[in-house]
Protein backbone atom coordinates (compact mmCIF):
# COMPACT_ATOMS: atom_id res chain seq x y z
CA UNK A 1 24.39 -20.67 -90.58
CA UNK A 2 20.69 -22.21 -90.82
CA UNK A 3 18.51 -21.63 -87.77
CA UNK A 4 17.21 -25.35 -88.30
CA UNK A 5 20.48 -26.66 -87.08
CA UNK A 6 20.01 -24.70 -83.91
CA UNK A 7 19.47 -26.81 -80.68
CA UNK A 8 19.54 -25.06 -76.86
CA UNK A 9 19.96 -27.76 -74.10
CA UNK A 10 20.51 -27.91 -70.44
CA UNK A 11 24.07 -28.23 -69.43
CA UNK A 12 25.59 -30.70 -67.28
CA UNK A 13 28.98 -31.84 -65.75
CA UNK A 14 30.27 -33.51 -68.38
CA UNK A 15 30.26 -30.07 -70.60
CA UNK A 16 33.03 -28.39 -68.16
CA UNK A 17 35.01 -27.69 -71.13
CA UNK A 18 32.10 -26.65 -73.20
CA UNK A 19 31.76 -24.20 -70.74
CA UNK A 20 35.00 -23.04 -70.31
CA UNK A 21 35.37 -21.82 -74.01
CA UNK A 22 32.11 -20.31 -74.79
CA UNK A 23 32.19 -18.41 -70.91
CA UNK A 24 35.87 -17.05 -71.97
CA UNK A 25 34.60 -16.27 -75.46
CA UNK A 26 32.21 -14.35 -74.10
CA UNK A 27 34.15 -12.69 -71.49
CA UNK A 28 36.60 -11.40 -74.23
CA UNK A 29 33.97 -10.39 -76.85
CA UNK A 30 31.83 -8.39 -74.30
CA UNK A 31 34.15 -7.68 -71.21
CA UNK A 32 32.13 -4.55 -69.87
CA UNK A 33 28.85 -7.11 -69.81
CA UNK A 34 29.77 -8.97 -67.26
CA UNK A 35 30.54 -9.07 -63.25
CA UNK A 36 33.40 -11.36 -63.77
CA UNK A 37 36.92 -10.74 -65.55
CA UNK A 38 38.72 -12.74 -68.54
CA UNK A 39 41.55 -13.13 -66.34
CA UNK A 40 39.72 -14.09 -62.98
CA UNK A 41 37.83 -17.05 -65.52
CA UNK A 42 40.99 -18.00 -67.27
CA UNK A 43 42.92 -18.76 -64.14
CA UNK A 44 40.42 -21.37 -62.78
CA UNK A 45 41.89 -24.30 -63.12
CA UNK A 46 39.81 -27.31 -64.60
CA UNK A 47 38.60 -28.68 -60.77
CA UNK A 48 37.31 -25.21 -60.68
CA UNK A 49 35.46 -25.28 -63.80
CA UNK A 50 34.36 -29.23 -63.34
CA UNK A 51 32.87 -27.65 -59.42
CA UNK A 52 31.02 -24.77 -61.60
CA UNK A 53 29.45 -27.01 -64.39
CA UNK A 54 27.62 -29.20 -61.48
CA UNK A 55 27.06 -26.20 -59.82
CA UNK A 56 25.43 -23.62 -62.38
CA UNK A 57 22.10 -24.00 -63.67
CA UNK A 58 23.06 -23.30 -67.42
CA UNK A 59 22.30 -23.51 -71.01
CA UNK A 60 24.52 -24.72 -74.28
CA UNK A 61 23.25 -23.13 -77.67
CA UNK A 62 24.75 -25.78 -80.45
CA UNK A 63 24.81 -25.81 -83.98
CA UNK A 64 25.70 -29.06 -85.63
CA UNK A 65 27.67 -30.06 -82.61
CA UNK A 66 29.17 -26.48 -81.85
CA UNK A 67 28.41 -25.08 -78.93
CA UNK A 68 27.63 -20.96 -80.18
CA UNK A 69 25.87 -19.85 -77.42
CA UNK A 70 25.18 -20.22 -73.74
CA UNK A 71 22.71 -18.81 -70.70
CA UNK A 72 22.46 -19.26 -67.27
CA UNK A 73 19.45 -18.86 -64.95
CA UNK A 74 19.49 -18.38 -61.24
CA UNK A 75 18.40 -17.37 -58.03
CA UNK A 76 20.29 -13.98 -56.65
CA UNK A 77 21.95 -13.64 -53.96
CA UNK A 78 19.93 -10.60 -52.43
CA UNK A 79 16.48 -11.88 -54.39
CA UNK A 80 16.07 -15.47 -53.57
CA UNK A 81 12.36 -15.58 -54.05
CA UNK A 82 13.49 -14.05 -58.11
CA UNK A 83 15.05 -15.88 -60.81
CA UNK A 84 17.59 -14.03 -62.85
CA UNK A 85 19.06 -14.77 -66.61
CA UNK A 86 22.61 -14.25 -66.19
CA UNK A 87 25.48 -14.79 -68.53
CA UNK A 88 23.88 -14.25 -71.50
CA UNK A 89 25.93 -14.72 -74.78
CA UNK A 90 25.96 -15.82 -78.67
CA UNK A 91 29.22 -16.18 -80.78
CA UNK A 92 29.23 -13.62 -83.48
CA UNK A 93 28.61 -17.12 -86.32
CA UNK A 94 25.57 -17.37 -84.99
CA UNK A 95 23.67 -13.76 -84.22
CA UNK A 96 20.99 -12.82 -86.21
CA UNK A 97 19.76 -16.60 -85.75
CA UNK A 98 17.20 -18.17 -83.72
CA UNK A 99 20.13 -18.62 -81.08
CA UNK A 100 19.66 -16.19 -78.87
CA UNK A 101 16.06 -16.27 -78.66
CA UNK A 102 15.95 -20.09 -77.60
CA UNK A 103 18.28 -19.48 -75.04
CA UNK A 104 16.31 -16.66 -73.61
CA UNK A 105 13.09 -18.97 -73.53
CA UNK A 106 15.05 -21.76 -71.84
CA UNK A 107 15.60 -19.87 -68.93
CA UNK A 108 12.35 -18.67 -69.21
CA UNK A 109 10.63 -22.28 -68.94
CA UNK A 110 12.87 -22.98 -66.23
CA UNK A 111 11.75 -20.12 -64.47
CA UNK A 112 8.29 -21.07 -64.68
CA UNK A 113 8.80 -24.30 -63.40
CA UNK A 114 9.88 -22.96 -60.26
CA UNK A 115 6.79 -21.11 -59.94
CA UNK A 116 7.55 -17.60 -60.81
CA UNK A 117 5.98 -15.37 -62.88
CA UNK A 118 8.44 -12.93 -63.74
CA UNK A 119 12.07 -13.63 -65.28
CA UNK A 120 14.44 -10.42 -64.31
CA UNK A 121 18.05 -9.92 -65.88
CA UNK A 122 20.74 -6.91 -65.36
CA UNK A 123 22.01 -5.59 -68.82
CA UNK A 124 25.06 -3.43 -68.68
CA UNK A 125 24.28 0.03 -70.20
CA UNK A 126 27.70 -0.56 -72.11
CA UNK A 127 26.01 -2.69 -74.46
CA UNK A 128 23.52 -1.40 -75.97
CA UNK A 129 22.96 -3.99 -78.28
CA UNK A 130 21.72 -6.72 -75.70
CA UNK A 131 19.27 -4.70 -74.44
CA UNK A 132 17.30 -3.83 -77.89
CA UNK A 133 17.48 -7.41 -77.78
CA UNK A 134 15.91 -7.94 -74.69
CA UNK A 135 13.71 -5.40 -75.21
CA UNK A 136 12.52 -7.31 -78.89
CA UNK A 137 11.60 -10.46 -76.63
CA UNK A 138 9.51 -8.94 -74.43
CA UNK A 139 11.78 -7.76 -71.56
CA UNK A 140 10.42 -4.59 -70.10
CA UNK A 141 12.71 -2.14 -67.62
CA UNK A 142 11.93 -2.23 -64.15
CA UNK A 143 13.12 1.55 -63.00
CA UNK A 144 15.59 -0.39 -60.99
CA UNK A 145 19.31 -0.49 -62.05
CA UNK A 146 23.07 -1.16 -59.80
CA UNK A 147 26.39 -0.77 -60.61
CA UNK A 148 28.99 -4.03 -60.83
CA UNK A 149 31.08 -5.19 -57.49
CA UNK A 150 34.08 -4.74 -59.83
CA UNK A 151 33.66 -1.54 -61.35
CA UNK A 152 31.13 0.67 -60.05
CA UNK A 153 31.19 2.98 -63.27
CA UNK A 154 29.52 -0.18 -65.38
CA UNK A 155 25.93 0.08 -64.35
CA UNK A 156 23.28 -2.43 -65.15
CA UNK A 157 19.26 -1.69 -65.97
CA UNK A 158 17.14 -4.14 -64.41
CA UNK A 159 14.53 -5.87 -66.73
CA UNK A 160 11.76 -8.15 -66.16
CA UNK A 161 10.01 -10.65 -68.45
CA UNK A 162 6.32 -11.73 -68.14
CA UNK A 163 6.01 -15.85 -68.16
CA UNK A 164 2.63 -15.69 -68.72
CA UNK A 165 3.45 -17.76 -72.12
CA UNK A 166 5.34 -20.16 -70.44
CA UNK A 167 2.30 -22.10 -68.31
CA UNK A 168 2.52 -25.81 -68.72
CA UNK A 169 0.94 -27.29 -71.52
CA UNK A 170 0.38 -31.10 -72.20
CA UNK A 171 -0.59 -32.39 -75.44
CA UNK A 172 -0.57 -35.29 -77.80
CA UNK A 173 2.53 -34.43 -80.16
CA UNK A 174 3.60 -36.82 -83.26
CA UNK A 175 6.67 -38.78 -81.55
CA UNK A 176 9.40 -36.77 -83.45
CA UNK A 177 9.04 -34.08 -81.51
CA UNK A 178 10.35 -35.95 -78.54
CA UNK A 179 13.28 -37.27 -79.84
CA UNK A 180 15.65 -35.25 -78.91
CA UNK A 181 14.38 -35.43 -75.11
CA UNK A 182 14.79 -38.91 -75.59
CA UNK A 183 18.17 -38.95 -76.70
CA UNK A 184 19.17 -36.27 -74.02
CA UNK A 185 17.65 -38.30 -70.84
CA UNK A 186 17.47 -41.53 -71.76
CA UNK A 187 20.32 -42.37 -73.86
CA UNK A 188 23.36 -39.91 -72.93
CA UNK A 189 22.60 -37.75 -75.91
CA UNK A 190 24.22 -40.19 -78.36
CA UNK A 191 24.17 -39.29 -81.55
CA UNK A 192 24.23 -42.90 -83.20
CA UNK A 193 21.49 -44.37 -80.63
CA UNK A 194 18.20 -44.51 -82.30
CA UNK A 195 15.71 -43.23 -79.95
CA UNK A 196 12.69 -44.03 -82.90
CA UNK A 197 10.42 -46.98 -82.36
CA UNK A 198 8.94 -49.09 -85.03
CA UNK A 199 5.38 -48.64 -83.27
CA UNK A 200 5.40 -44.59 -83.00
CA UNK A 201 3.36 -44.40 -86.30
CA UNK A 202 0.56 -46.88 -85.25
CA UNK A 203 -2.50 -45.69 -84.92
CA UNK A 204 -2.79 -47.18 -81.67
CA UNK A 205 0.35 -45.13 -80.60
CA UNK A 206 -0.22 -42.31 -78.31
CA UNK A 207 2.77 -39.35 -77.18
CA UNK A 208 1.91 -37.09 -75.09
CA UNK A 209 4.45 -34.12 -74.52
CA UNK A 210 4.83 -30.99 -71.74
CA UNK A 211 5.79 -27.53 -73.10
CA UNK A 212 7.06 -25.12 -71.44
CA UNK A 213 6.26 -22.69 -74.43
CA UNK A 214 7.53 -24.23 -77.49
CA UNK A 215 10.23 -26.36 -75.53
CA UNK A 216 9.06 -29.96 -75.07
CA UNK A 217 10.27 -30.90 -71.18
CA UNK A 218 8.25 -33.77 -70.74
CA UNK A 219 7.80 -36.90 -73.24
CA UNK A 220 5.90 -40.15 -72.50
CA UNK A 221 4.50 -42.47 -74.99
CA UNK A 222 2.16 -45.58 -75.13
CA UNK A 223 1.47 -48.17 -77.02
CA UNK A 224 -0.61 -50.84 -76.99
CA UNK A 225 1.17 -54.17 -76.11
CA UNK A 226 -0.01 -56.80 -73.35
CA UNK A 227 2.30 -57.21 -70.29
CA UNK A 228 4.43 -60.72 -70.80
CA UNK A 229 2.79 -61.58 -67.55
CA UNK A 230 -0.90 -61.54 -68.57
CA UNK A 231 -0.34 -61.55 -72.21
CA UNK A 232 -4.45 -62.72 -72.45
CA UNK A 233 -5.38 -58.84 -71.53
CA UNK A 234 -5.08 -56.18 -73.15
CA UNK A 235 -2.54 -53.13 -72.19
CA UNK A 236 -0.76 -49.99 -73.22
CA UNK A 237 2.86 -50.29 -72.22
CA UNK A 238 4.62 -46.78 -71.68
CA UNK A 239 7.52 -46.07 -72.59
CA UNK A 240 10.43 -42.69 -72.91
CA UNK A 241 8.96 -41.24 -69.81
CA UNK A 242 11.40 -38.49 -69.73
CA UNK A 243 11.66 -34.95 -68.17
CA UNK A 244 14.29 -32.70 -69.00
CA UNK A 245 17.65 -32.30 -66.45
CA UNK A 246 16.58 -28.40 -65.26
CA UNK A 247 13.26 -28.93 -64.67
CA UNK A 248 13.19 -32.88 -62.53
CA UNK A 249 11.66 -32.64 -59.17
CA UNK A 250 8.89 -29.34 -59.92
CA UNK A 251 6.04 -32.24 -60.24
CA UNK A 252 5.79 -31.83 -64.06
CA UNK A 253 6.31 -35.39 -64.88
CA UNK A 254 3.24 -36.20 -62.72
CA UNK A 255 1.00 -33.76 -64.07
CA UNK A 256 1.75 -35.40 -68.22
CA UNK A 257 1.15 -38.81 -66.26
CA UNK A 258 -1.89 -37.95 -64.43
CA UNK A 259 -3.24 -36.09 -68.54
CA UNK A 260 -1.93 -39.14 -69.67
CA UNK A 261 -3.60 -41.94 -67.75
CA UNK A 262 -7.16 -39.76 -68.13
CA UNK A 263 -7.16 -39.88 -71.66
CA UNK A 264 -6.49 -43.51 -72.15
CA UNK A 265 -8.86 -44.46 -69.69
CA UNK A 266 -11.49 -42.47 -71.84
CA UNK A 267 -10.61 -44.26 -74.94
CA UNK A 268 -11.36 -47.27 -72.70
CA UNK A 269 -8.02 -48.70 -71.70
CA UNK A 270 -8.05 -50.69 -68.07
CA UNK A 271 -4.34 -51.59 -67.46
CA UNK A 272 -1.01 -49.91 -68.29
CA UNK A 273 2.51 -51.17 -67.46
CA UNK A 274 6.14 -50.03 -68.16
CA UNK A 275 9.82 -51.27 -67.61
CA UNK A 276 11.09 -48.98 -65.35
CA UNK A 277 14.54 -48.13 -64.04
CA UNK A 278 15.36 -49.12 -60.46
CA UNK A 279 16.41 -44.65 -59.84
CA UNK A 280 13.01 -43.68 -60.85
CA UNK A 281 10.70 -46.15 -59.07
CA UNK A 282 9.91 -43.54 -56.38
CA UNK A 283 8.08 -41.57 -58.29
CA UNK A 284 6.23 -44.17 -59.47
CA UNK A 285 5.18 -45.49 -56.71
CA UNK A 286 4.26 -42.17 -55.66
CA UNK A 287 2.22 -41.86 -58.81
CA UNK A 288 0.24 -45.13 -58.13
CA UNK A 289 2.00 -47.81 -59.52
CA UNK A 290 3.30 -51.17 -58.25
CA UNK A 291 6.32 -53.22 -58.74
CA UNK A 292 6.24 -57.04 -60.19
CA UNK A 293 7.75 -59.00 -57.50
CA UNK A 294 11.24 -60.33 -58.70
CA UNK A 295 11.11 -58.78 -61.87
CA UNK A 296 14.74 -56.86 -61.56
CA UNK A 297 16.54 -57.42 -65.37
CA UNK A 298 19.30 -54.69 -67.07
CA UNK A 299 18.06 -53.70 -69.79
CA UNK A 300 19.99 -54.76 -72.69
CA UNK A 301 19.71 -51.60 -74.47
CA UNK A 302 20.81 -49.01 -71.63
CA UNK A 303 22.39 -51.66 -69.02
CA UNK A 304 20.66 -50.11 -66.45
CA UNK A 305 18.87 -52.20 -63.47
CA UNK A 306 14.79 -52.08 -64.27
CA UNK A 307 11.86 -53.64 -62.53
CA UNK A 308 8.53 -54.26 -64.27
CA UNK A 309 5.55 -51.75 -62.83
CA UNK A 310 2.39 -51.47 -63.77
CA UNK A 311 -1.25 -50.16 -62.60
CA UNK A 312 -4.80 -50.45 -63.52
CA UNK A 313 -7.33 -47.27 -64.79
CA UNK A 314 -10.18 -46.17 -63.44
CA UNK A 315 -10.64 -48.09 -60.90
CA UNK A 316 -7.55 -47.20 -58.86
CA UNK A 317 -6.74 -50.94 -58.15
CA UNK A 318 -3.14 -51.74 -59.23
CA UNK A 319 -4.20 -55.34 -60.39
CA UNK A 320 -3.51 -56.36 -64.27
């Protein structure tokens, strides 16, 4: 198995079953790793698992489609201030790949987002294979350990993991590094869609993206195209504004804007404008933009409601 057809994504409700499989995979590979049973898992019947894929905060390692891995990361019950990798686990095709790392670091951005600096996990001295692991990417042991609710002879080492490498970062990226964020947000992570656009290679073309290490959680791009209602001035439209499903609502999607709007002000741009869907207009219009009056449409690409926004740079007035 190639570690270049590795991908680690957040998981949603639709990958119930996804879940089921790789969490009972794991729970018969490694049974004295974790606080829950085979048996307890199997028996949930799918409303069960449907009710813990919307609920959990987790992670699907894939590989060409396969789902080989998965993570979750959490608050704890007696630590709510902490956030805690739990659940940890790679199918024996794909170990000794980049798998398990990229797992570990997307719980670690998403950690970060929430404004922590630590990541902490429990790792059941019964495997002592996961923690020379952990302890390879940077996981360090607390002094801290507990034993499991049920079975109090499996006790788990606490470790913690520094997020100092995990900061935001926003930079201008070529536009194929977004394209799987754009697939994944904007267009239901179909494989056939083709999320490219004939402009990205312009010269003209900016894309910014937001790291949280090396994963990309933020994409927007711009390009330089007059609005169709004051196609005499000149304009960067933006477009793929997208921020991943884990990490919505921590303000990172303002902060690329914000980067964003600075630059192409400084290479002397004076309006910007965008299509935007109808969900997302409140954070626009939290960010400073306006809304074209009767400009609702569905898009004939996503057949999604949109309204046209835009705003002007520099001089904070929000007229085109």
């Amino acid at each position: 198995m190639s570690g270049d057809t590795l991908r680690v994504r957040p998981g949603l409700a639709r990958d119930a079953s996804a879940l089921r499989a790789i969490r009972l995979e794991a729970l018969r590979d490694s049974p004295d790793a974790y606080g829950e049973t085979y048996a307890e898992c199997e028996a949930w019947d799918e409303q069960t698992w449907a009710l813990k894929a919307q609920e959990w905060n987790f992670y699907l390692a894939e590989s060409d489609g396969q789902v080989v891995g998965m993570a979750r990361g959490e608050s704890h019950d007696d630590h709510l201030e902490m956030r805690f990798l739990f659940a940890m686990y790679v199918s024996p095709s794909a170990r000794g790949t980049d798998a398990a790392r990229l797992l570990v670091d997307a719980v670690s951005a998403w950690a970060s987002a929430q404004g922590v600096t630590t990541l902490y996990l429990y790792v059941s001295i019964a495997v002592p294979r996961a923690r020379a692991f952990y302890s390879k990417v940077d996981f360090v042991a607390t002094g801290s350990s507990l034993s499991m609710h049920r079975d109090e002879a499996l006790v788990c080492d606490e470790m913690g993991r520094d997020l100092a490498n995990f900061a935001f970062d926003i930079r201008r990226v070529a536009p194929q590094e977004l394209y799987d964020l754009r697939r994944r947000v904007l267009r239901d992570d179909t494989p056939a869609v083709d999320v490219s656009n004939p402009a990205d290679d312009l010269e003209s073309a900016v894309h910014f993206g937001g790291f949280l290490g090396e994963r990309a959680v933020v994409s927007a791009s711009f390009y330089a195209v007059a609005a169709p209602f004051a196609p005499e001035k000149d304009a960067y439209q933006l477009r793929y504004m997208a921020t991943d499903f884990d990490v919505q609502g921590c303000g990172l999607g303002a902060q690329l804007l914000a980067r964003a709007l600075e630059e192409l002000t400084q290479r002397g741009a004076n309006s910007i404008w965008a299509n935007a869907r109808t969900s997302a207009l409140s954070f626009y219009e939290a960010t400073g933009w306006s809304v074209l009056p009767d400009s609702l449409f569905v898009s004939r690409e996503t057949g999604i409601d949109h309204v046209v926004i835009f705003r002007s740079l520099g001089q904070g007035s929000t007229t085109l």
